[in-house]
Protein backbone atom coordinates (compact mmCIF):
# COMPACT_ATOMS: atom_id res chain seq x y z
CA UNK A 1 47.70 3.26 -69.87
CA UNK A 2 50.41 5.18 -71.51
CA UNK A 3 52.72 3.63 -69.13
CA UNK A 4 52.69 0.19 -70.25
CA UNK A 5 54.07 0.08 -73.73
CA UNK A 6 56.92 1.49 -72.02
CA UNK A 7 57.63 -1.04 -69.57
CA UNK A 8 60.62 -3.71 -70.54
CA UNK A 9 59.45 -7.25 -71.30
CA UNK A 10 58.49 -9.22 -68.33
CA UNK A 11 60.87 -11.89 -66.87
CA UNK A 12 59.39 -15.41 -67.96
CA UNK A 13 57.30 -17.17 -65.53
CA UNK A 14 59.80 -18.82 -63.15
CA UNK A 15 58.82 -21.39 -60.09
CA UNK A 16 57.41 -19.80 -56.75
CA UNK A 17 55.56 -16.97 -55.77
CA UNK A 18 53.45 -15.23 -58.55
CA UNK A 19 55.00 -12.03 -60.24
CA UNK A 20 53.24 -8.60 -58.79
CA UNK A 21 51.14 -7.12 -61.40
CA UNK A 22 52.59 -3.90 -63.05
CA UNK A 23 49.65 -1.84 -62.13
CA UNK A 24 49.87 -2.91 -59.19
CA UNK A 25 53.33 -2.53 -58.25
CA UNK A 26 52.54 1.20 -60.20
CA UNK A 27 50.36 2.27 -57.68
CA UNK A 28 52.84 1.13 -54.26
CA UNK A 29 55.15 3.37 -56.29
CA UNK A 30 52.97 6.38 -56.83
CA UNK A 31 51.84 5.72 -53.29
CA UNK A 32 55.85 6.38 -52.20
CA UNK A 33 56.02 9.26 -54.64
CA UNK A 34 52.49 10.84 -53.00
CA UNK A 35 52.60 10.49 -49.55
CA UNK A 36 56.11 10.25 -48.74
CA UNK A 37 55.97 7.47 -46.17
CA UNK A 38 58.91 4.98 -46.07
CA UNK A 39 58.75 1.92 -49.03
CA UNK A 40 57.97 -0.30 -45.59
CA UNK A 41 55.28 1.19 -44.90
CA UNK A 42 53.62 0.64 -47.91
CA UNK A 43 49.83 -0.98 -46.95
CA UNK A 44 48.92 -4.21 -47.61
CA UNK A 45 45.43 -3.35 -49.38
CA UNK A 46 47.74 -2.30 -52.15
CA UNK A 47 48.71 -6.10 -52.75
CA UNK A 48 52.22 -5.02 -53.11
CA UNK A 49 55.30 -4.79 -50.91
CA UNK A 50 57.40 -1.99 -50.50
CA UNK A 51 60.85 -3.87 -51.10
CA UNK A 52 58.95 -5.68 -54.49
CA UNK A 53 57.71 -1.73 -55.29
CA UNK A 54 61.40 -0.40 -54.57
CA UNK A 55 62.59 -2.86 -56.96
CA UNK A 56 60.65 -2.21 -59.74
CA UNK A 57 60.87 1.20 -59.48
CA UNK A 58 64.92 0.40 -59.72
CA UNK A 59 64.54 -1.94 -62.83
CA UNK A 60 62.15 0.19 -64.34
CA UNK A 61 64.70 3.45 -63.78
CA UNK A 62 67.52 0.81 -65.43
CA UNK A 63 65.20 0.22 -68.40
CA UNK A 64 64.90 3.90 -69.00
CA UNK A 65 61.13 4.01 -68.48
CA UNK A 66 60.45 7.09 -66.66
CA UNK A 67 62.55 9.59 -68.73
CA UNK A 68 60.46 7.85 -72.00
CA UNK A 69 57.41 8.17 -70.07
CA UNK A 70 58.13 12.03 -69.72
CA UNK A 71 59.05 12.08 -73.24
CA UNK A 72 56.02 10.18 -74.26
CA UNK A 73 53.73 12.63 -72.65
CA UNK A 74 55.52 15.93 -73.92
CA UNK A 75 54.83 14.64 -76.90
CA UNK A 76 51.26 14.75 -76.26
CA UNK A 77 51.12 17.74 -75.00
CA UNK A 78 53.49 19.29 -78.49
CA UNK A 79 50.50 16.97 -80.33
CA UNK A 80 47.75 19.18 -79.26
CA UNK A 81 49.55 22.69 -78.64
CA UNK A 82 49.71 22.72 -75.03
CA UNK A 83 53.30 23.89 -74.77
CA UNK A 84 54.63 26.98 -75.44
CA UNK A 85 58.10 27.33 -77.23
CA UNK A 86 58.07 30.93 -77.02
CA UNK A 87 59.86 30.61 -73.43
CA UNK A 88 62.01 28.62 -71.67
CA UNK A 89 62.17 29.37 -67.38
CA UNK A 90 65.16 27.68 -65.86
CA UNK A 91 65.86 28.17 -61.93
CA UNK A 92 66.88 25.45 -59.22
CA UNK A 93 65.67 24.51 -55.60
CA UNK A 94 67.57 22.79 -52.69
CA UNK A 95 66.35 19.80 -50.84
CA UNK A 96 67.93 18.08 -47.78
CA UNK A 97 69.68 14.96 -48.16
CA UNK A 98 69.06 13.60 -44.85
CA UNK A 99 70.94 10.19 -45.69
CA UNK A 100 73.75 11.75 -48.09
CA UNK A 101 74.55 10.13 -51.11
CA UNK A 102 76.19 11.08 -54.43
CA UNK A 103 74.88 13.99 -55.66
CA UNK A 104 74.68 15.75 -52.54
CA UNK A 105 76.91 18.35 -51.32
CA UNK A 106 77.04 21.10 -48.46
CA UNK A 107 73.62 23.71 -49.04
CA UNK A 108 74.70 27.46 -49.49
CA UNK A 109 71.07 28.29 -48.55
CA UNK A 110 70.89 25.84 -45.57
CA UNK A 111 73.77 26.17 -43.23
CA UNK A 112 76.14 24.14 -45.06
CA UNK A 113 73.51 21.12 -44.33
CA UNK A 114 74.10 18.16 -46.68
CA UNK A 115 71.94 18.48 -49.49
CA UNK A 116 70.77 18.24 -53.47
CA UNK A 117 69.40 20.76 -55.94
CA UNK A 118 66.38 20.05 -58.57
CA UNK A 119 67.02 21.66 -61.50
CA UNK A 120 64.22 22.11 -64.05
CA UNK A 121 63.51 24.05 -67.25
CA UNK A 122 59.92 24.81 -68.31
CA UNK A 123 57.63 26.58 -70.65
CA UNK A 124 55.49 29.76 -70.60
CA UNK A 125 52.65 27.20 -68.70
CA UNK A 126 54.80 25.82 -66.56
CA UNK A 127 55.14 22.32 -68.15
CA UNK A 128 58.49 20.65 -67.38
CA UNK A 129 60.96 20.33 -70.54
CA UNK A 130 63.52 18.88 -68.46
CA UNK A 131 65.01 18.21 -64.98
CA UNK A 132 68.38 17.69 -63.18
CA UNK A 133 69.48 16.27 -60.03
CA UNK A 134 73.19 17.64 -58.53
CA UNK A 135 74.76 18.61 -55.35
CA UNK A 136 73.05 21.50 -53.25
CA UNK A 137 76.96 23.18 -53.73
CA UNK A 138 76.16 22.95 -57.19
CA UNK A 139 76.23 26.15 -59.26
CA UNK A 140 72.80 26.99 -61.09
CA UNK A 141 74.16 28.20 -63.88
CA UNK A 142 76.57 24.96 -64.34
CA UNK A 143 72.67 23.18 -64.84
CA UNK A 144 71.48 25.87 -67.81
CA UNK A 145 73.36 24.75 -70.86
CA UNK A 146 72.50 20.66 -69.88
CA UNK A 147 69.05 21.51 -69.38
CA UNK A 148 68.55 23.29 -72.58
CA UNK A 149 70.43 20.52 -74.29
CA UNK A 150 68.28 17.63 -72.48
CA UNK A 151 65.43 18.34 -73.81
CA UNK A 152 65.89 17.15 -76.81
CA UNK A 153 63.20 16.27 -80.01
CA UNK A 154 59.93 16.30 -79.46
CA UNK A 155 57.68 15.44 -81.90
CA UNK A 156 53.92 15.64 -81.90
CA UNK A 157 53.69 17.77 -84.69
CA UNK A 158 54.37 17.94 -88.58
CA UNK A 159 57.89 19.12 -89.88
CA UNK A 160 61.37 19.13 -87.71
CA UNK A 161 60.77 18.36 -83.92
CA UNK A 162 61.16 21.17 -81.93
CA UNK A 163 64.08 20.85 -79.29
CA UNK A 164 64.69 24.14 -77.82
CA UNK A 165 62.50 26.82 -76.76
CA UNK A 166 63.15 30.25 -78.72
CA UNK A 167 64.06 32.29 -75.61
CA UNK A 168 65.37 31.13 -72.05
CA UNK A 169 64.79 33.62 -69.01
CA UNK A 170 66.70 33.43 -65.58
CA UNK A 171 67.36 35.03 -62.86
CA UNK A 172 71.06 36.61 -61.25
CA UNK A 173 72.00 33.35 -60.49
CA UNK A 174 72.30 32.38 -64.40
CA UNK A 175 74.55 35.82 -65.08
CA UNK A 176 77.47 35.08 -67.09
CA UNK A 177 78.28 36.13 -70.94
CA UNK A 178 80.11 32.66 -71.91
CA UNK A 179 76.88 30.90 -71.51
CA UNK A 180 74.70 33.90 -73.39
CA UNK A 181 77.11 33.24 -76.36
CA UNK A 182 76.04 29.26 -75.83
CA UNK A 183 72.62 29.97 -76.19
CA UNK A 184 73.07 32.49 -78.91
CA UNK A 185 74.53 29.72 -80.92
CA UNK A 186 71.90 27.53 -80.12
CA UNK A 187 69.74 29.61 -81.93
CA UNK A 188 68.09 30.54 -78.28
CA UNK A 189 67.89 33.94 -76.98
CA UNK A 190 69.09 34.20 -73.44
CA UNK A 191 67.03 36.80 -71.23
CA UNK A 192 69.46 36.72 -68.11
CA UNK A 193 69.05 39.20 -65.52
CA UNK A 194 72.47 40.89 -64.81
CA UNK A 195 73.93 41.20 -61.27
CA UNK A 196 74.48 44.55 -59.48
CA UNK A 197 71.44 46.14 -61.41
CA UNK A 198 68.09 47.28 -59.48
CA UNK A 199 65.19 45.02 -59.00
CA UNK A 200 62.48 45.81 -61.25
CA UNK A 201 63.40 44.20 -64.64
CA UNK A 202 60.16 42.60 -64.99
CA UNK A 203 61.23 38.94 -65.39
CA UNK A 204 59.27 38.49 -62.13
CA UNK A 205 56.04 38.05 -63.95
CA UNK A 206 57.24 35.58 -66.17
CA UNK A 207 59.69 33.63 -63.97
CA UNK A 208 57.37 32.95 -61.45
CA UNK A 209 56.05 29.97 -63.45
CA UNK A 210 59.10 27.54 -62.64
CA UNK A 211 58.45 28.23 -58.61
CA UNK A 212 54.96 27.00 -59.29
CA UNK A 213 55.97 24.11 -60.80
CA UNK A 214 58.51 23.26 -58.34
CA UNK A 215 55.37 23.68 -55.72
CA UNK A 216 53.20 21.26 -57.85
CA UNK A 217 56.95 19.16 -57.78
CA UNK A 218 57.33 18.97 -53.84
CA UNK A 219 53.71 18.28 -53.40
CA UNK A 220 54.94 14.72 -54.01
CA UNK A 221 56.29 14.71 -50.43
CA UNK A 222 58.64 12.07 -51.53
CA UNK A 223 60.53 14.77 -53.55
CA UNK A 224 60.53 17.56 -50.50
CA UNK A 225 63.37 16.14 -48.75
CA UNK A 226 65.74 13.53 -50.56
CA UNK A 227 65.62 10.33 -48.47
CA UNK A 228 67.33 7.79 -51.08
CA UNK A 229 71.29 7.38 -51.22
CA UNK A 230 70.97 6.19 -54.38
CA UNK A 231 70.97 8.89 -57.07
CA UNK A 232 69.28 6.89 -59.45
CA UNK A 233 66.40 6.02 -57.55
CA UNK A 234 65.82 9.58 -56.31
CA UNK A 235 66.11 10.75 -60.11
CA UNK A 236 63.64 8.09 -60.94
CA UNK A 237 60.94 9.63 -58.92
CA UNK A 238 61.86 12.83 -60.00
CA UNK A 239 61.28 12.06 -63.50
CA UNK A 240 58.06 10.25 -62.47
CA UNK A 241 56.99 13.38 -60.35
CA UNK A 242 57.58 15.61 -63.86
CA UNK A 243 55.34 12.78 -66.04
CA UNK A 244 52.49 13.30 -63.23
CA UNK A 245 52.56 16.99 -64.04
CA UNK A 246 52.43 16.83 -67.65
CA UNK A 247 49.55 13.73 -67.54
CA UNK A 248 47.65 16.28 -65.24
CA UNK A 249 48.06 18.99 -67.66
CA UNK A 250 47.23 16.86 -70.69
CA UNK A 251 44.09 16.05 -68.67
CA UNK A 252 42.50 19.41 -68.57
């Protein structure tokens, strides 16, 4: 289980009802993440409770698990040449926030509803190199530079780590010259497609790999619609739905 050298150390034994077995209180969390279905409704076959699930899905976000479990499986993937540096895709999708929240704001796209934004950057195959969580007022292009930045070293492979991809392509949204000179000095080359300019570029063909991972993302009905007022938590399964993709890729 590639999850469980991540996990903290477990709490000593204290007086009173067993503690829920990690695997076990796994699974009441990827049954959350899966289905979508309130934490109270998690079933009892499971043998664990949606509050005790909830909480170690908390602890565990606390302890920094989930973003080192994405990390630990990008590394896989870098091990055996399943991701592509050539490219880096960056775009952003809104969610509602249907209980509001930090993070949230009023949804351009959505009648001024309250809501968040996903934010992810990934490669030529659609593997996730990073993710954000903001306010669906947010600007997309405010997410670029941070995304780029987050993805940080990942190792795998012999020599320097690689922590950038060599070119990053977006769409209108991403159109601005201050942050084409921040990737230039990054050593990244920014493919940006420029407002007021026909359709046609072309980008379309590649860029249409980030929409399919945000598909594969709000599969986990969980992540369609942002029911947690707690940032954290809904960033937790958001990293956690990015892990599942990469484990499913590293499965092929």
């Amino acid at each position: 289980m590639v999850l469980e050298p991540l996990l903290p150390e477990r709490p000593a034994r204290r007086i009173g009802r067993p503690r829920v077995d990690d695997r076990v209180a796994f699974a009441a969390i990827l049954f959350v993440l899966l289905t979508g279905l309130p934490w109270r409704l998690v079933p009892e076959e499971i043998g664990c409770s949606g509050v005790t699930a909830w909480r170690r899905l908390r602890d565990w976000q606390a302890a920094g698990v989930w973003a080192r479990l994405h990390r630990e499986l990008l590394r896989r993937l870098n091990a055996t040449g399943r991701i592509d540096w050539s490219v880096g895709v960056v775009d952003g999708s809104h969610i509602r926030a249907l209980r509001g929240g930090p993070l949230t704001g009023p949804s351009p796209v959505d009648r001024a509803r309250v809501g968040s934004k996903h934010h992810l950057i990934v490669d030529l195959h659609g593997v996730p190199l990073g993710v954000a969580l903001t306010g669906g007022n947010r600007n997309d292009v405010t997410q670029l530079l941070p995304l780029v930045d987050g993805i940080g070293a990942i190792a795998g492979k012999p020599g320097r780590p690689r922590q950038r991809p060599d070119q990053v392509i977006a769409d209108r949204g991403y159109d601005h010259d201050k942050y084409r000179r921040e990737l230039w000095r990054r050593g990244v080359k920014p493919v940006l497609a420029r407002r007021a300019t026909e359709h046609g570029s072309g980008l379309g063909r590649v860029r249409w790999v980030v929409e399919r991972t945000f598909a594969w993302l709000h599969n986990f009905r969980r992540l369609r619609t942002r029911w947690e007022r707690d940032a954290r938590m809904h960033g937790a399964l958001l990293s956690l739905g990015c892990a599942l993709i990469c484990w499913r890729r590293l499965q092929r």
